[in-house]
PDB file of N, CA and C in Angstrom:
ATOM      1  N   UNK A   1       9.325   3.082  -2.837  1.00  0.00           N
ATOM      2  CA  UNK A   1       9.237   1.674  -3.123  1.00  0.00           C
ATOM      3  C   UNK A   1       9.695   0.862  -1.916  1.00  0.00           C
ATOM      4  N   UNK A   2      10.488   1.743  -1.275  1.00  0.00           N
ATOM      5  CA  UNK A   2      11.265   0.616  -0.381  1.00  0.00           C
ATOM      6  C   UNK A   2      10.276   0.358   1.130  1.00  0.00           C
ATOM      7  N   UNK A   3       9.350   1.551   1.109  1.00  0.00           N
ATOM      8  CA  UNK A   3       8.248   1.685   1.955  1.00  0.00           C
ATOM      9  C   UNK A   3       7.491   0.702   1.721  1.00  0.00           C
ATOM     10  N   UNK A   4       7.021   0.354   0.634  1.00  0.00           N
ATOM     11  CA  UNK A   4       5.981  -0.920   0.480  1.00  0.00           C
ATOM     12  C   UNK A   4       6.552  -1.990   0.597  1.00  0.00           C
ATOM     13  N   UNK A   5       7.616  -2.177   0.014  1.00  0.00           N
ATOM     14  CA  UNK A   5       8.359  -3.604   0.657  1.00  0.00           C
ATOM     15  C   UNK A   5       8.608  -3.707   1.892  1.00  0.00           C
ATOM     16  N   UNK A   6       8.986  -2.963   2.742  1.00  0.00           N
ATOM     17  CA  UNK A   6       9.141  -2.896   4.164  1.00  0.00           C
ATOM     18  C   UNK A   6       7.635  -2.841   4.762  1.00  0.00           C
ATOM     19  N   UNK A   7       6.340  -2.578   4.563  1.00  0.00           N
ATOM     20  CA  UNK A   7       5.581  -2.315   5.077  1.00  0.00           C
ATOM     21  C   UNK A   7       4.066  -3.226   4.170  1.00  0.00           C
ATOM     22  N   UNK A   8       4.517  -3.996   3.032  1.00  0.00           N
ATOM     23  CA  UNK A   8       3.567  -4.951   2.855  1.00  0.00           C
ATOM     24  C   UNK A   8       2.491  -5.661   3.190  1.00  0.00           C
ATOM     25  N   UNK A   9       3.367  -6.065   4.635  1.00  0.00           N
ATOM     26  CA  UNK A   9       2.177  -6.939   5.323  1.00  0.00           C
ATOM     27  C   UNK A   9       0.926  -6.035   5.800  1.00  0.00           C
ATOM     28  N   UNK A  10       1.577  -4.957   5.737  1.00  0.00           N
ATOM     29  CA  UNK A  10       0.246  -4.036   6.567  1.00  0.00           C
ATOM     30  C   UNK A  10      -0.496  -2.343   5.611  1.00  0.00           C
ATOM     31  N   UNK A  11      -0.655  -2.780   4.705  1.00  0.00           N
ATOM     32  CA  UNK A  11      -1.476  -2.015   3.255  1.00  0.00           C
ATOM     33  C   UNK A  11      -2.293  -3.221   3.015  1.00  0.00           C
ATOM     34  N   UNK A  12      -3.189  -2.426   2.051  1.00  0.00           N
ATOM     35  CA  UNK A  12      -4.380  -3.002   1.397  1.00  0.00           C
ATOM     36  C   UNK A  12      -3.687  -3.140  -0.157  1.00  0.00           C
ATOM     37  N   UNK A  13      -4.508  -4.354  -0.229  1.00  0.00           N
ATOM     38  CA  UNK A  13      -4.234  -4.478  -2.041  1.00  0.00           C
ATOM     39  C   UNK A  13      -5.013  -3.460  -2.616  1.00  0.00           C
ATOM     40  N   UNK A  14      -3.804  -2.533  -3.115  1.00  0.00           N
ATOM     41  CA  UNK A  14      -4.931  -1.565  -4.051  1.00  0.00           C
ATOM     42  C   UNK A  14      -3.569  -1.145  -4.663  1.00  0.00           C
ATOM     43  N   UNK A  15      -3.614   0.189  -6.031  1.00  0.00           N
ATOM     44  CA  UNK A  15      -2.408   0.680  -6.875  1.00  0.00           C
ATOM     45  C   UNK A  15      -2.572   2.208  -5.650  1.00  0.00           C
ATOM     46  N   UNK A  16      -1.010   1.933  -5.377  1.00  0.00           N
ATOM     47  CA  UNK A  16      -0.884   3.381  -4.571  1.00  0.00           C
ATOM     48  C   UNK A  16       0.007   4.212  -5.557  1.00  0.00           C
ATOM     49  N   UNK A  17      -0.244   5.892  -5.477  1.00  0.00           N
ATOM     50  CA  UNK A  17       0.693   6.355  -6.475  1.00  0.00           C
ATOM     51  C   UNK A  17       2.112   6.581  -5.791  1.00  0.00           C
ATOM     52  N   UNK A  18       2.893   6.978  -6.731  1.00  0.00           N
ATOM     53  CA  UNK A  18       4.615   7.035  -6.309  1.00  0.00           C
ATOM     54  C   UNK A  18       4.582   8.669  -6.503  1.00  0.00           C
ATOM     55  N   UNK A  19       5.676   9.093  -6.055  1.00  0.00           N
ATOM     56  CA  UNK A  19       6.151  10.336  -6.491  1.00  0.00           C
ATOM     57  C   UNK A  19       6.261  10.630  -7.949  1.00  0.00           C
ATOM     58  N   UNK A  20       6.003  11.949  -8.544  1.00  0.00           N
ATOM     59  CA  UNK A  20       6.655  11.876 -10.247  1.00  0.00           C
ATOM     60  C   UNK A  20       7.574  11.670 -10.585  1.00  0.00           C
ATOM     61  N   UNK A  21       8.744  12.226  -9.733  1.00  0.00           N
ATOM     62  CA  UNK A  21      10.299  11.638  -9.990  1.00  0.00           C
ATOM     63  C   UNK A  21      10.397  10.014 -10.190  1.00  0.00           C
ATOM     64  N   UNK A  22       9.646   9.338  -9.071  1.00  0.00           N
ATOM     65  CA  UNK A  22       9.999   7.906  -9.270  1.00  0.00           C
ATOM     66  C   UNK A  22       9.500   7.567 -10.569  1.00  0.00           C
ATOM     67  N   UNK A  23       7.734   7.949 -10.841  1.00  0.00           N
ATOM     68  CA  UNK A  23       7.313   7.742 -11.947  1.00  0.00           C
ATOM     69  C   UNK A  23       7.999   7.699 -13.536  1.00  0.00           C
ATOM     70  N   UNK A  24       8.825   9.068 -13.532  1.00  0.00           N
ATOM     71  CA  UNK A  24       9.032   8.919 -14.402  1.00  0.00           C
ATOM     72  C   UNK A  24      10.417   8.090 -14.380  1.00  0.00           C
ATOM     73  N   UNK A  25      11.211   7.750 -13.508  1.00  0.00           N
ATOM     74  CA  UNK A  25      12.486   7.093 -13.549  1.00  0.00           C
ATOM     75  C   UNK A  25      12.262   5.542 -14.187  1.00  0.00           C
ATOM     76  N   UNK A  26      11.012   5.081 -13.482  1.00  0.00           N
ATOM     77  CA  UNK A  26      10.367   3.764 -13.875  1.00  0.00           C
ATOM     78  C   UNK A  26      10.205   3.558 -15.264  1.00  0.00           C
ATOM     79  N   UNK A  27       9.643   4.760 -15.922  1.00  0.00           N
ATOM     80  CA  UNK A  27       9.462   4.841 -17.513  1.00  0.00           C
ATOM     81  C   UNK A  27      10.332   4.937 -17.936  1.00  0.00           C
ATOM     82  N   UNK A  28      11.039   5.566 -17.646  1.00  0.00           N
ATOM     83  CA  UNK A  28      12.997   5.905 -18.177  1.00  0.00           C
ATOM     84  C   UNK A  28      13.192   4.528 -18.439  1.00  0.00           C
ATOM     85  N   UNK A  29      13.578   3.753 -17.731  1.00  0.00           N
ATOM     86  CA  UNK A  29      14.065   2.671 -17.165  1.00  0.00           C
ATOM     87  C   UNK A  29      13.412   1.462 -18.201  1.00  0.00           C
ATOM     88  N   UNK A  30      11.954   1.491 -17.877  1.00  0.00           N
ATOM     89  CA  UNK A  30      10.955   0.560 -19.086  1.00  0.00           C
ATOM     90  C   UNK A  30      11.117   0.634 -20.238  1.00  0.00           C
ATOM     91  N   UNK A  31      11.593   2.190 -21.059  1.00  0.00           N
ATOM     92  CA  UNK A  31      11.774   2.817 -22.396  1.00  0.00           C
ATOM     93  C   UNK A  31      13.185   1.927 -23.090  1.00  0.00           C
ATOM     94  N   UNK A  32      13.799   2.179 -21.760  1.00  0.00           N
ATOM     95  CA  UNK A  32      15.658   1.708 -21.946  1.00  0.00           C
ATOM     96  C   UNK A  32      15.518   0.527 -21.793  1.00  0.00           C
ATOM     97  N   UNK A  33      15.025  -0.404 -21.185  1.00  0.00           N
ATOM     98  CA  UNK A  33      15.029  -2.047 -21.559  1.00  0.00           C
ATOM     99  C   UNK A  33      14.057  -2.260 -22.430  1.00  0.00           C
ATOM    100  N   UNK A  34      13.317  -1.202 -23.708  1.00  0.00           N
ATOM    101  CA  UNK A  34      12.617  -1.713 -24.356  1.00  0.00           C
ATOM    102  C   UNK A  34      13.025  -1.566 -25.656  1.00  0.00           C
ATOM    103  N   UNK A  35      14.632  -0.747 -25.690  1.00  0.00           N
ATOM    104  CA  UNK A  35      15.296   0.045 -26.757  1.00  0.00           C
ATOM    105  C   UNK A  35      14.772   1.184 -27.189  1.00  0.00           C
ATOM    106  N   UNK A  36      14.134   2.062 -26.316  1.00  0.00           N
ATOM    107  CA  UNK A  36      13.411   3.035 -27.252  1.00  0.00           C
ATOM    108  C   UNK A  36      14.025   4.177 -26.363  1.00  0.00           C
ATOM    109  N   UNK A  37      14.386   5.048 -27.510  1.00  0.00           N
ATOM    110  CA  UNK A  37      14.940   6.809 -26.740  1.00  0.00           C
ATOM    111  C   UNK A  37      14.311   7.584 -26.824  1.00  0.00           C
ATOM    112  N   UNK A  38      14.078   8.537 -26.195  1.00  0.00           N
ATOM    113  CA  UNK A  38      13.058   9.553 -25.914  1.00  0.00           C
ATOM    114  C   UNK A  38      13.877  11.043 -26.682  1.00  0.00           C
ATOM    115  N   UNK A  39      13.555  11.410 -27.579  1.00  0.00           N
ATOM    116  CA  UNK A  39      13.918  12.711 -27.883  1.00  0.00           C
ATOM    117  C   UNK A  39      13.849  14.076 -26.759  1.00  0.00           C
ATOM    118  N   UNK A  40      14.537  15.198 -27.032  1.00  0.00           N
ATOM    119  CA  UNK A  40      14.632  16.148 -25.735  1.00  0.00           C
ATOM    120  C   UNK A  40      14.569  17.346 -27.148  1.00  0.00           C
ATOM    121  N   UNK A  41      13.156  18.149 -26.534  1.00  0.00           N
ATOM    122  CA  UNK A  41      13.211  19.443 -26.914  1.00  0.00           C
ATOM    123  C   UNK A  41      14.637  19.862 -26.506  1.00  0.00           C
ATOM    124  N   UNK A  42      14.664  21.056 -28.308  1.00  0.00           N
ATOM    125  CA  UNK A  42      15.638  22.094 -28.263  1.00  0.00           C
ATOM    126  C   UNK A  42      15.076  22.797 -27.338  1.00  0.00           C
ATOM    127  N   UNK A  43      16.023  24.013 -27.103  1.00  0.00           N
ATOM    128  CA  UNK A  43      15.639  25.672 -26.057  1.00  0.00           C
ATOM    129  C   UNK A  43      14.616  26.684 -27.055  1.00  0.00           C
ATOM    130  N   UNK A  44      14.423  26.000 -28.170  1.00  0.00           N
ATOM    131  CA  UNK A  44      13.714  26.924 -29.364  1.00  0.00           C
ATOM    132  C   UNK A  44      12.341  26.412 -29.284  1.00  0.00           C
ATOM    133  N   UNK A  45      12.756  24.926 -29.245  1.00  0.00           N
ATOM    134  CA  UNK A  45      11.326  24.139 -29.032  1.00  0.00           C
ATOM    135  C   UNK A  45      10.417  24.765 -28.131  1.00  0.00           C
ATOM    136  N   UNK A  46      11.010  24.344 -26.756  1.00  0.00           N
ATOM    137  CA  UNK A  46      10.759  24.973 -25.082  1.00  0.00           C
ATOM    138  C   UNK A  46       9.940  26.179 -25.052  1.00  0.00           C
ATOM    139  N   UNK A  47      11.139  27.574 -25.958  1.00  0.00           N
ATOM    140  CA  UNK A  47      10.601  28.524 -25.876  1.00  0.00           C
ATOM    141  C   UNK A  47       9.027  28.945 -26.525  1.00  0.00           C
ATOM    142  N   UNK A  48       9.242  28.204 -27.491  1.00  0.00           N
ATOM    143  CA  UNK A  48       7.460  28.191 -28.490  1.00  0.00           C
ATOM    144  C   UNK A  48       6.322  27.506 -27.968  1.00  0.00           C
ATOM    145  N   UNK A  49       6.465  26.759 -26.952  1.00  0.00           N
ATOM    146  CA  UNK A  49       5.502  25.931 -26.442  1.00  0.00           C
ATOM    147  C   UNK A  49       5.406  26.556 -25.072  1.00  0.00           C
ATOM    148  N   UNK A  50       6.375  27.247 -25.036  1.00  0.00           N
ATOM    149  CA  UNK A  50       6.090  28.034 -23.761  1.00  0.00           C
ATOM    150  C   UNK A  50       5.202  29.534 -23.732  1.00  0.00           C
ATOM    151  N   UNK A  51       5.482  29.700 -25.123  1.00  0.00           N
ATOM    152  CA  UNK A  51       4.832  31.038 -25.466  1.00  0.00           C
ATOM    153  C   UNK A  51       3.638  31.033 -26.001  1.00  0.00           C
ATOM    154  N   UNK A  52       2.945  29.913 -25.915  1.00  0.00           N
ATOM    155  CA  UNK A  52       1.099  29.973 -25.989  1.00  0.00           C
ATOM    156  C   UNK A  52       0.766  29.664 -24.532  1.00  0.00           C
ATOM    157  N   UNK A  53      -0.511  30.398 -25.177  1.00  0.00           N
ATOM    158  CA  UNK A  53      -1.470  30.661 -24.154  1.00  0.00           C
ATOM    159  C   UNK A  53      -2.883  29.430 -24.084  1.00  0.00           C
ATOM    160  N   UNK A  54      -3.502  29.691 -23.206  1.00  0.00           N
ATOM    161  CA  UNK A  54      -4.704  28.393 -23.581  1.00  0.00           C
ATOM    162  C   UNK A  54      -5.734  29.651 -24.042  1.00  0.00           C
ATOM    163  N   UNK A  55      -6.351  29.032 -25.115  1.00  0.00           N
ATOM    164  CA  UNK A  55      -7.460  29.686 -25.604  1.00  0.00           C
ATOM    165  C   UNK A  55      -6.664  30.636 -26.788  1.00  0.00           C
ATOM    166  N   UNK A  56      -6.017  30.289 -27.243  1.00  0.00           N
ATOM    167  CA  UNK A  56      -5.332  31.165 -28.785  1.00  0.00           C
ATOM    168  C   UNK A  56      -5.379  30.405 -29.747  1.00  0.00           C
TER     169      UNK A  56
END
C-alpha cells in the first residue's frame, strides 16, 4: 500500500492486486468495523476437509 501512495503519480488508473496476507488483513479489518466475527475451524473440522479428495 505504501508503494502506491508513494508512487501514485506514476501508475495507471486501473485495480492492482495486493498480496493475500494484505488481502485478507483488509477483510479482517472491514469484518471488525462491521461487527461481524469470523468463526475458526476446529483441528477435527481441518482434519475432514482435509481428507477428501476431488472427484469422491
Amino acid at each position: 500500500m505504501e508503494y502506491l501512495i508513494a508512487n501514485a503519480s506514476h501508475l495507471e488508473h486501473k485495480v492492482y492486486p495486493v498480496p493475500e496476507a494484505i488481502d485478507r488483513q483488509i477483510a479482517h479489518l472491514k469484518l471488525e468495523a462491521m461487527g461481524v466475527q469470523m468463526d475458526r475451524l476446529t483441528p477435527d473440522q481441518e482434519r475432514y476437509l482435509a481428507s477428501w479428495n476431488e472427484g469422491t
